[in-house]
N, C-alpha and C. Protein backbone atom coordinates (compact mmCIF):
# COMPACT_ATOMS: atom_id res chain seq x y z
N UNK A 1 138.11 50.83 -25.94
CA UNK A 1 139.06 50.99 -27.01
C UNK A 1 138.32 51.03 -28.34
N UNK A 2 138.54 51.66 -29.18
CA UNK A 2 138.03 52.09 -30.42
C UNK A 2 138.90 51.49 -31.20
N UNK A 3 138.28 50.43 -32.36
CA UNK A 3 138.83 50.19 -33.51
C UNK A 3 137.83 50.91 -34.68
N UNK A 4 139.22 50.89 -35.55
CA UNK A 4 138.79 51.30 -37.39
C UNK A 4 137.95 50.29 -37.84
N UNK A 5 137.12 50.76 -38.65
CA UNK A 5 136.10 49.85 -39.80
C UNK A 5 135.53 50.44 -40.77
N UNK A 6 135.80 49.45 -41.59
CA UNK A 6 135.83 50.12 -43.28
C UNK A 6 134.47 49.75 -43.34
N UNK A 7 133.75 50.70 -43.59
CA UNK A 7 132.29 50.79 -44.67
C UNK A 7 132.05 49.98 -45.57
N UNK A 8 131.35 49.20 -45.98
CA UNK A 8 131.28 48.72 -47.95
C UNK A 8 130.20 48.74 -48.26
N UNK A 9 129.68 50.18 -48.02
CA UNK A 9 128.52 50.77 -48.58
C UNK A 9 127.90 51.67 -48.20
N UNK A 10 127.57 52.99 -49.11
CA UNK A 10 127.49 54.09 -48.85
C UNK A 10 126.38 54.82 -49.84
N UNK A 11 125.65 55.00 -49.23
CA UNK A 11 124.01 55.58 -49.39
C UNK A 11 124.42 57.11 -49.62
N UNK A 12 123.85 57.55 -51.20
CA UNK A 12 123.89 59.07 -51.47
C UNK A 12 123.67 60.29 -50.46
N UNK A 13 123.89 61.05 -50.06
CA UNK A 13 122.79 61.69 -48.90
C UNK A 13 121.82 62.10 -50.44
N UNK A 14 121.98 62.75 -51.08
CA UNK A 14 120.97 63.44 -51.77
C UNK A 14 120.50 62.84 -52.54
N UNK A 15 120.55 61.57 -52.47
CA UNK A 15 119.29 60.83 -53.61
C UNK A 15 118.27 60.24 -52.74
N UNK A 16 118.28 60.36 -51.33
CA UNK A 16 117.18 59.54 -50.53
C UNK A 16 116.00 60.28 -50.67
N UNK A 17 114.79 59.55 -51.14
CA UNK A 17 113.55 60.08 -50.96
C UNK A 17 112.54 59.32 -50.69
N UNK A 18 111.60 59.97 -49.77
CA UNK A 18 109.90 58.71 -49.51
C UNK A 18 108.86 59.42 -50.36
N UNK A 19 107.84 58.62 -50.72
CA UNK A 19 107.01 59.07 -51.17
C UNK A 19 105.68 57.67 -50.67
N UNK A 20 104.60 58.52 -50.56
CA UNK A 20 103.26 58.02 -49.75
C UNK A 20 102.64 58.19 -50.60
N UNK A 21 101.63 57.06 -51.22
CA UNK A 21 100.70 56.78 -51.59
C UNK A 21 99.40 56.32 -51.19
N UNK A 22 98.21 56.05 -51.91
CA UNK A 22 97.13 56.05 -51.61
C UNK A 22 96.26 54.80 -52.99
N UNK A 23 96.20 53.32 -52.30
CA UNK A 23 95.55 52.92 -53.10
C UNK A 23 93.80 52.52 -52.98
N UNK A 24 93.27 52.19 -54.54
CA UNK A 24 91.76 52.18 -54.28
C UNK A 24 90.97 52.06 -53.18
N UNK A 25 91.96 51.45 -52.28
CA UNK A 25 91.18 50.73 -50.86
C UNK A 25 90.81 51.66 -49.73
N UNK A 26 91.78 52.74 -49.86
CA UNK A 26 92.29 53.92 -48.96
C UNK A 26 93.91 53.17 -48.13
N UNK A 27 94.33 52.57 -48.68
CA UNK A 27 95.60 51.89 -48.24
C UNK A 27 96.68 52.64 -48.38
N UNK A 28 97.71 53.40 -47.30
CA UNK A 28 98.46 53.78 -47.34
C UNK A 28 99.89 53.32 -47.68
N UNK A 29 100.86 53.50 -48.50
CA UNK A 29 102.18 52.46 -48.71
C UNK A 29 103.16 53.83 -48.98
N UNK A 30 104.34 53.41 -48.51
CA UNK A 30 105.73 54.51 -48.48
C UNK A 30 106.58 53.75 -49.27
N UNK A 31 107.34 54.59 -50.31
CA UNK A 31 108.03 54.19 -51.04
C UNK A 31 109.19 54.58 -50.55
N UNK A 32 110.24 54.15 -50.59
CA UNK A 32 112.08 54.54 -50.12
C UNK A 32 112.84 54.54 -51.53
N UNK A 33 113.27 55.74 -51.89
CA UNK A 33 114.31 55.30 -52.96
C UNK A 33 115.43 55.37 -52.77
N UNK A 34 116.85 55.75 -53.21
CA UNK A 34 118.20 55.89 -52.87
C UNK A 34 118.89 55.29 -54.08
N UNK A 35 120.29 56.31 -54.03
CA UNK A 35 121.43 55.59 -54.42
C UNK A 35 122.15 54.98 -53.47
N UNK A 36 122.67 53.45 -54.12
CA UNK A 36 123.37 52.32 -53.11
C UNK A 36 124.59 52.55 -53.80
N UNK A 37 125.93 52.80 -53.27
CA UNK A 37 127.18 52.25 -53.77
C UNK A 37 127.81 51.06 -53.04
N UNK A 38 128.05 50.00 -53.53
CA UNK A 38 128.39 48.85 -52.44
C UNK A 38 129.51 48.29 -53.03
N UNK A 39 130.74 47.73 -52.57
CA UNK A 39 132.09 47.25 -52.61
C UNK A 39 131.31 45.46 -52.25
N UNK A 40 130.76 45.21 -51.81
CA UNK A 40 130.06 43.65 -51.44
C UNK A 40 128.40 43.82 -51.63
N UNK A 41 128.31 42.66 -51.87
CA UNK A 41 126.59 42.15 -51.95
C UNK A 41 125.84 42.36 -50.13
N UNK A 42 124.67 42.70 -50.22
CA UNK A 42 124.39 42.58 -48.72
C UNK A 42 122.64 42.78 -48.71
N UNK A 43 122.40 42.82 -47.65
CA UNK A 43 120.80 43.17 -47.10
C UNK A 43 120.81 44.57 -46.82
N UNK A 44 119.88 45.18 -46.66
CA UNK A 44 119.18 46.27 -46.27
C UNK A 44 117.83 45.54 -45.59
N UNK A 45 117.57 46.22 -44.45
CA UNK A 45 115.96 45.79 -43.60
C UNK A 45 115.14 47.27 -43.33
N UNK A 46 114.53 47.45 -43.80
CA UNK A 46 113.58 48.78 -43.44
C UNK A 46 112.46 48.07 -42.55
N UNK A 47 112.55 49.02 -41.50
CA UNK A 47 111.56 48.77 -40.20
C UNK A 47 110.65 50.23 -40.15
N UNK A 48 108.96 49.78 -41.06
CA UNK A 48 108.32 50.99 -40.65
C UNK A 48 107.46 50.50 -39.59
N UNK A 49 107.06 52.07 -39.04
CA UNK A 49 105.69 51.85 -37.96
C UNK A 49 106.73 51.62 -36.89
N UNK A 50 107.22 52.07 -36.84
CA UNK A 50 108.26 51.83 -35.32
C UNK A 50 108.52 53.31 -34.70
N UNK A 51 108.19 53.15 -33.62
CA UNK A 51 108.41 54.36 -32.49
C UNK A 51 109.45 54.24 -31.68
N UNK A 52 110.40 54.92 -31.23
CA UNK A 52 111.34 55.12 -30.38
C UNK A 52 111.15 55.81 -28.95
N UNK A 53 111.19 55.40 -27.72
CA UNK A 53 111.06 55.99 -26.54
C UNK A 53 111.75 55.88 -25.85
N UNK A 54 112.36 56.47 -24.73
CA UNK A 54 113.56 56.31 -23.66
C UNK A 54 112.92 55.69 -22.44
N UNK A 55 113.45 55.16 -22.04
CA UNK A 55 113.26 54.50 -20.46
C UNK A 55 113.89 56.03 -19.17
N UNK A 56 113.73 55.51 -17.76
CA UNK A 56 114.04 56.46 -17.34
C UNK A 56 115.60 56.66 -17.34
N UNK A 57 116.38 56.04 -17.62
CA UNK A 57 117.98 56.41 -17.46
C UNK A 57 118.09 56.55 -18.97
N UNK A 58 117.44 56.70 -19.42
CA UNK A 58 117.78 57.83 -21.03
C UNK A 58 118.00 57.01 -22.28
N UNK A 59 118.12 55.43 -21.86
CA UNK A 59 118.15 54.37 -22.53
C UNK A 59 117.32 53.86 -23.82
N UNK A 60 117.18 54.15 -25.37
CA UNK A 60 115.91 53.92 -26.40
C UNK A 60 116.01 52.64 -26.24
N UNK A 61 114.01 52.35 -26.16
CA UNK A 61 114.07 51.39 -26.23
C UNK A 61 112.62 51.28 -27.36
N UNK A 62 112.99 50.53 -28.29
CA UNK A 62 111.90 50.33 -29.50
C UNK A 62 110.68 50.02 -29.51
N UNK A 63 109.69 49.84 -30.11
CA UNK A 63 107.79 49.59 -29.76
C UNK A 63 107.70 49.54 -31.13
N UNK A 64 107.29 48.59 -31.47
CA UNK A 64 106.95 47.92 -33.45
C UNK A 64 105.20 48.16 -33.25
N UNK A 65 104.63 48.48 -34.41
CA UNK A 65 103.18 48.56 -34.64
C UNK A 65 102.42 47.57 -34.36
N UNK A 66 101.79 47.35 -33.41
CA UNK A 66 101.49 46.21 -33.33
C UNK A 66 99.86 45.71 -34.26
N UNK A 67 99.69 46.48 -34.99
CA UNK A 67 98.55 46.01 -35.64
C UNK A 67 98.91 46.15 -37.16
N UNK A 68 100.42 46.53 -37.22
CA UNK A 68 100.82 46.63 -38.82
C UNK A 68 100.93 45.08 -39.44
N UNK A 69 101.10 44.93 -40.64
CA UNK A 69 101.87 44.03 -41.17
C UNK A 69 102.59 44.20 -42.06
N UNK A 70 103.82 43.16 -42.27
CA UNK A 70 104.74 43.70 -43.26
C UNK A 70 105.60 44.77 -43.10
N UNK A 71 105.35 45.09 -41.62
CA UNK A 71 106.39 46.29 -41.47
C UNK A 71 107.93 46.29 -41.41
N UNK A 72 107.98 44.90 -41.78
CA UNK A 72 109.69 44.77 -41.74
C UNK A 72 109.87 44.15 -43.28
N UNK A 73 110.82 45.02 -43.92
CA UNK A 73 111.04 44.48 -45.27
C UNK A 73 112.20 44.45 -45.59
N UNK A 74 113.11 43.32 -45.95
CA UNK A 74 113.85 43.08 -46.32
C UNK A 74 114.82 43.08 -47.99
N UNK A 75 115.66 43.49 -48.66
CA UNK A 75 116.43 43.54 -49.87
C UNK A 75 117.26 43.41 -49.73
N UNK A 76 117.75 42.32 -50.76
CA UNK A 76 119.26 41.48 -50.91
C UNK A 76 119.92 42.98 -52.32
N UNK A 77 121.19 43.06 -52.27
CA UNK A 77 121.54 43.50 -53.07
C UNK A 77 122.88 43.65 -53.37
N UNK A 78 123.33 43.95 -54.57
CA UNK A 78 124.48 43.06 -55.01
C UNK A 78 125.53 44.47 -55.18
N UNK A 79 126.80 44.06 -55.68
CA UNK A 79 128.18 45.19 -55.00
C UNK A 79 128.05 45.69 -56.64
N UNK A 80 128.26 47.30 -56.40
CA UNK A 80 128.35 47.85 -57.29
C UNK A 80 127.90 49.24 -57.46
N UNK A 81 127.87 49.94 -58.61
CA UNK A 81 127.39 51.44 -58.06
C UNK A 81 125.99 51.46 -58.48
N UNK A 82 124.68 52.46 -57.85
CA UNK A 82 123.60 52.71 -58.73
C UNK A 82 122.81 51.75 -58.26
């Protein structure tokens, strides 16, 4: 059975962009930008370095970097537009 659920928050499509950098070290870092519109305060979690693969009954099942760090980053952010 399918129920309704209201959204309270909705990501531009056309303001999302990455951008990759390169610091002194040769250190690679990805930037995420976006417009947030949010009706409530909430989290966002960006998970980089993560690969997706299927099992044999077609099932994804996830694989995290295992020599990354910091690949999970977290932002609190508050209700409102922009």
């Amino acid at each position: 059975m399918n129920k309704n659920f209201f959204l309270k928050a909705y990501i531009e499509r056309n303001s999302f962009e990455t951008l990759v950098s390169t610091n002194s070290r040769g250190d690679s870092f990805l930037t995420i930008n976006f417009k947030l519109d949010a009706l409530v305060g909430g989290t966002i979690r960006f998970n980089t370095c993560v690969t997706q693969q299927k099992n044999a009954n077609n099932v994804p099942i996830m694989f995290y970097c295992p020599n990354g760090t910091d690949f999970a980053q977290q932002f609190q952010f508050n209700p409102g537009q922009n």
